[in-house]
Protein backbone atom coordinates (compact mmCIF):
# COMPACT_ATOMS: atom_id res chain seq x y z
CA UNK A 1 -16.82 1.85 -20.95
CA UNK A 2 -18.69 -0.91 -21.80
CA UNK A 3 -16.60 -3.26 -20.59
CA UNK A 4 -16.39 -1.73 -17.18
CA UNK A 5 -20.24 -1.92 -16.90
CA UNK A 6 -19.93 -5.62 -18.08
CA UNK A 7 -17.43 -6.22 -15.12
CA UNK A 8 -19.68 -4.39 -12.41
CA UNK A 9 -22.09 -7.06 -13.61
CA UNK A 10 -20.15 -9.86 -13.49
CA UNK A 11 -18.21 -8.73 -9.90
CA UNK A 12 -21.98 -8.19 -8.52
CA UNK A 13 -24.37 -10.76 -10.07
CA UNK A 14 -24.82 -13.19 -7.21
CA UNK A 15 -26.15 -9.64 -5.59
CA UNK A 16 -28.27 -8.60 -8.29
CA UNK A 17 -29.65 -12.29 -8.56
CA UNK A 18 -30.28 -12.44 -4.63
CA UNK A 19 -32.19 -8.93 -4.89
CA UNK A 20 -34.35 -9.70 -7.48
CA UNK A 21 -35.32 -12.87 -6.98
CA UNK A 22 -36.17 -11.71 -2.98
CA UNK A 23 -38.04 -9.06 -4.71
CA UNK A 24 -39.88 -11.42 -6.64
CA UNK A 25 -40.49 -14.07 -4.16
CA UNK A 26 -40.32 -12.64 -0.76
CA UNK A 27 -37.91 -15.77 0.37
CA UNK A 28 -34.51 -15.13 1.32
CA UNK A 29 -33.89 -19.21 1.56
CA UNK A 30 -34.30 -19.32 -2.08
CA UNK A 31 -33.05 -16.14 -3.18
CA UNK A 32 -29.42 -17.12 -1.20
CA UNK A 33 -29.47 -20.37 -2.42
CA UNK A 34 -29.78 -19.60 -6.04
CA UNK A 35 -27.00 -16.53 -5.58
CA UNK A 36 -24.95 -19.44 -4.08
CA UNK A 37 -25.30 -21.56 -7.08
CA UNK A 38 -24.84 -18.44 -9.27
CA UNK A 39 -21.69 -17.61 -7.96
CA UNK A 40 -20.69 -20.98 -8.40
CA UNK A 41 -21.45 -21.51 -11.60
CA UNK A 42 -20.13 -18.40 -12.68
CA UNK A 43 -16.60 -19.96 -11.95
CA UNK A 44 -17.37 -23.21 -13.07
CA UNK A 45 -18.09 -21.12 -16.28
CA UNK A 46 -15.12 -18.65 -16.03
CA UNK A 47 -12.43 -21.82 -15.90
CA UNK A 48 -14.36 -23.61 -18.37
CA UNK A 49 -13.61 -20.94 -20.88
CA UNK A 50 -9.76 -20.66 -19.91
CA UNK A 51 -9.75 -17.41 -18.12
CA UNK A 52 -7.76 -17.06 -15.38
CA UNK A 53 -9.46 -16.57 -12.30
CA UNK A 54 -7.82 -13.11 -9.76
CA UNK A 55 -7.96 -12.80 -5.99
CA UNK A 56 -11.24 -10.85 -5.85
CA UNK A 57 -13.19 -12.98 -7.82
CA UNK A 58 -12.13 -16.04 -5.50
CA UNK A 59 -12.54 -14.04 -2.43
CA UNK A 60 -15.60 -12.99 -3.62
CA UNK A 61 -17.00 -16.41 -4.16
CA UNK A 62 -15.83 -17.82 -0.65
CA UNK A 63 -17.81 -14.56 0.77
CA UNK A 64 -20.89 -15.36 -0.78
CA UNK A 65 -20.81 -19.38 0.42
CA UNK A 66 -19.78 -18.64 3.68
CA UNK A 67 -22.28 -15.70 4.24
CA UNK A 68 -24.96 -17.12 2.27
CA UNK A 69 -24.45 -20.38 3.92
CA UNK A 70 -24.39 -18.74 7.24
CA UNK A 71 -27.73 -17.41 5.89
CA UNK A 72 -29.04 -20.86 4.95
CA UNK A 73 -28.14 -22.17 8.18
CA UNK A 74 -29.53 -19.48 10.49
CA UNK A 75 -32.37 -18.44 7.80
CA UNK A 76 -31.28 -15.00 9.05
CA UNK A 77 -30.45 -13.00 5.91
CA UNK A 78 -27.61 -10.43 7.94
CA UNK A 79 -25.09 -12.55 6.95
CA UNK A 80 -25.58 -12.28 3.34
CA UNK A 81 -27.18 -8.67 3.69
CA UNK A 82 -23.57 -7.69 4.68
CA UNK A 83 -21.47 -8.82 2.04
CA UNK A 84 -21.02 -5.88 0.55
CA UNK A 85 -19.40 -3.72 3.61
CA UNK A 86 -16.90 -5.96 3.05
CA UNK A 87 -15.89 -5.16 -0.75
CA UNK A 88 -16.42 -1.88 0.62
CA UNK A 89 -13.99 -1.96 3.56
CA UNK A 90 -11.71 -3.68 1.29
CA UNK A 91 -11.64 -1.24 -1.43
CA UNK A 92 -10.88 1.62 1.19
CA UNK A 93 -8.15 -0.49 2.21
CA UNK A 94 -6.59 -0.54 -0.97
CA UNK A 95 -7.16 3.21 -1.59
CA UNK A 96 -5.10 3.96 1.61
CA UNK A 97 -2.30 3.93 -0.77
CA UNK A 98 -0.87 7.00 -1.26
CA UNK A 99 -1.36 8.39 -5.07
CA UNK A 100 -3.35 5.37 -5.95
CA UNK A 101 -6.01 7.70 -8.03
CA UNK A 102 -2.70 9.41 -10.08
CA UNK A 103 -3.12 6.81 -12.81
CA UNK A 104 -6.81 7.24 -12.95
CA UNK A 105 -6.38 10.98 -13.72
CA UNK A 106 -5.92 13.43 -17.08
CA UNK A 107 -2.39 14.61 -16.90
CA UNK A 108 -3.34 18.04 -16.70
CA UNK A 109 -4.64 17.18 -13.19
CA UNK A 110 -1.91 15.06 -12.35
CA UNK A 111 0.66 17.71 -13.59
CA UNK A 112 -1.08 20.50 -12.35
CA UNK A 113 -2.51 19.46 -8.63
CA UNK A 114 -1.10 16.37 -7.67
CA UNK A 115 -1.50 16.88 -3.77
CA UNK A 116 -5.10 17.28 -4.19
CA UNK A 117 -5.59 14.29 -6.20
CA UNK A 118 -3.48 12.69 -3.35
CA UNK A 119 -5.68 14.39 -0.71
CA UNK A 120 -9.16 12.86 -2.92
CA UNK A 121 -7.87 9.42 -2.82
CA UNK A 122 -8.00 9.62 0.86
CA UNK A 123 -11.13 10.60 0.98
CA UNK A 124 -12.72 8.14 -1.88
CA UNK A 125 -11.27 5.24 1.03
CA UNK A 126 -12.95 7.36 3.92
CA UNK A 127 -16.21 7.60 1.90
CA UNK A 128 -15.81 3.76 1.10
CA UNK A 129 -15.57 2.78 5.32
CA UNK A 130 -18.57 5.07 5.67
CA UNK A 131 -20.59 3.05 3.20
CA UNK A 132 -19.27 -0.38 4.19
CA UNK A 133 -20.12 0.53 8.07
CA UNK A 134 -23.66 2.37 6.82
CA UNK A 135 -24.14 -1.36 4.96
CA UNK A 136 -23.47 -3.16 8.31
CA UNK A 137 -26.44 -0.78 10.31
CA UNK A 138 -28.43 -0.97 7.59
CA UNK A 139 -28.03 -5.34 7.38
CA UNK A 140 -28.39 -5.62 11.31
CA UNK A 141 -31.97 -4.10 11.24
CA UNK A 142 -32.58 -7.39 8.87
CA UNK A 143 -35.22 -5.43 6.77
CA UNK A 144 -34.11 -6.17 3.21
CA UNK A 145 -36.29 -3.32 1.67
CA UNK A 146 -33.99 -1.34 3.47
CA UNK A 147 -31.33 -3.04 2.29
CA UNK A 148 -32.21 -2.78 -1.26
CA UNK A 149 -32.34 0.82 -1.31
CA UNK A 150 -29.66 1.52 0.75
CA UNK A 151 -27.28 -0.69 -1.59
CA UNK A 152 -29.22 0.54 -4.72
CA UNK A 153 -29.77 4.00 -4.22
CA UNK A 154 -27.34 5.55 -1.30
CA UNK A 155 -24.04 3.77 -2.10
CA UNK A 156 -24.54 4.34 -6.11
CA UNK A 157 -25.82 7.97 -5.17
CA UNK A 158 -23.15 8.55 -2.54
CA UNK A 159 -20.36 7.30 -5.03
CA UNK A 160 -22.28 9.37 -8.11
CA UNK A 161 -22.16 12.88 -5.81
CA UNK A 162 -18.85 12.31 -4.89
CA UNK A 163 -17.26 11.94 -8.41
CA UNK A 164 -19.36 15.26 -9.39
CA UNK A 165 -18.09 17.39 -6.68
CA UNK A 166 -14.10 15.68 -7.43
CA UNK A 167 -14.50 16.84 -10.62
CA UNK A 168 -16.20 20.28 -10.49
CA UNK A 169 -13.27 20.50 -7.75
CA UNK A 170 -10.31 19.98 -10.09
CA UNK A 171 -11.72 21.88 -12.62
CA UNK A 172 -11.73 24.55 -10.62
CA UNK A 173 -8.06 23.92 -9.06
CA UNK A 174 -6.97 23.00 -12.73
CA UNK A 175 -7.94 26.75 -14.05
CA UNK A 176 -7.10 28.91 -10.99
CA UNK A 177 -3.34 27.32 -10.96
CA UNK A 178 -2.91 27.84 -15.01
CA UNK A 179 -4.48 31.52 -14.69
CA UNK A 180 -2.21 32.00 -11.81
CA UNK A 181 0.76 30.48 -14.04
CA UNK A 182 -0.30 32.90 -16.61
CA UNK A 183 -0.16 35.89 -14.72
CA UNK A 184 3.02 35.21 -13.29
């Protein structure tokens, strides 16, 4: 667990460094600008040390120059205010696969409902367009406050409600299918 947590803060630094440094300053120049050099350095840093580098990390850097310099250039902080609708459309992308969440489940799910676990994985990639395209409304109206909570508060909260009702869900699939097993 604790190395997922160390990951999410890895994968979303430059974010975390652009929010609270905004926060704390009020100027998106600076804030992008030292996210930009973040995310740079965290590379520079990551090869440094031998590790080998995947396609996410490197897409993720060339999002935050090109949006963050498109914010630099522009001083208009949408373009870096929408970089994460695009992990987000991404990630639904990916979970368009069909079983993708099977590995991720206890095999008493898996062997017990596996067309509902299908059926959730479809809907984890419909939830993640939903946030990407709320991100994108929410960065057009340029007000970063906004921003912040929306990215802070909604997409954790969205993602947090929706693994709560998946699992009360399967529970409840889980035990009606083994009572009806039992019966029969």
């Amino acid at each position: 667990m604790k190395d997922i947590f160390a990951r999410l803060g890895s994968d979303f630094l430059s974010t975390i460094v652009f929010l609270v440094l905004y926060l704390m300053t009020g100027d998106v120049i600076l804030a992008t600008a030292v996210a930009i050099a973040g995310a740079v350095g965290q590379v520079i840093y990551a090869r440094y040390k031998g590790q080998t580098l995947g396609y996410m990390t490197w897409a993720s850097l060339g999002l935050v120059i090109v949006l963050g310099g498109a914010t630099l250039l522009t001083h208009d902080p949408r373009f870096v205010l929408a970089k994460p609708a695009i992990g987000h459309f991404a990630i639904g992308a990916i979970m368009l696969k069909r079983g993708w969440m099977l590995r991720y489940m206890p095999s008493i799910v898996t062997e017990t409902v596996p067309e509902y676990v299908t059926v959730a994985g479809y809907a984890w990639a419909a939830l993640m367009f939903v946030l990407g395209a709320g991100t994108i409304a929410v960065a057009a109206t340029g007000n970063i406050k906004l921003w912040a909570f929306y990215i802070s508060v909604v997409l954790i909260g969205a993602k947090l409600i929706a693994f709560a009702v998946q699992y009360v869900a399967f529970r409840v699939l889980v035990t009606q299918r083994i009572r009806a097993a039992a019966r029969a």
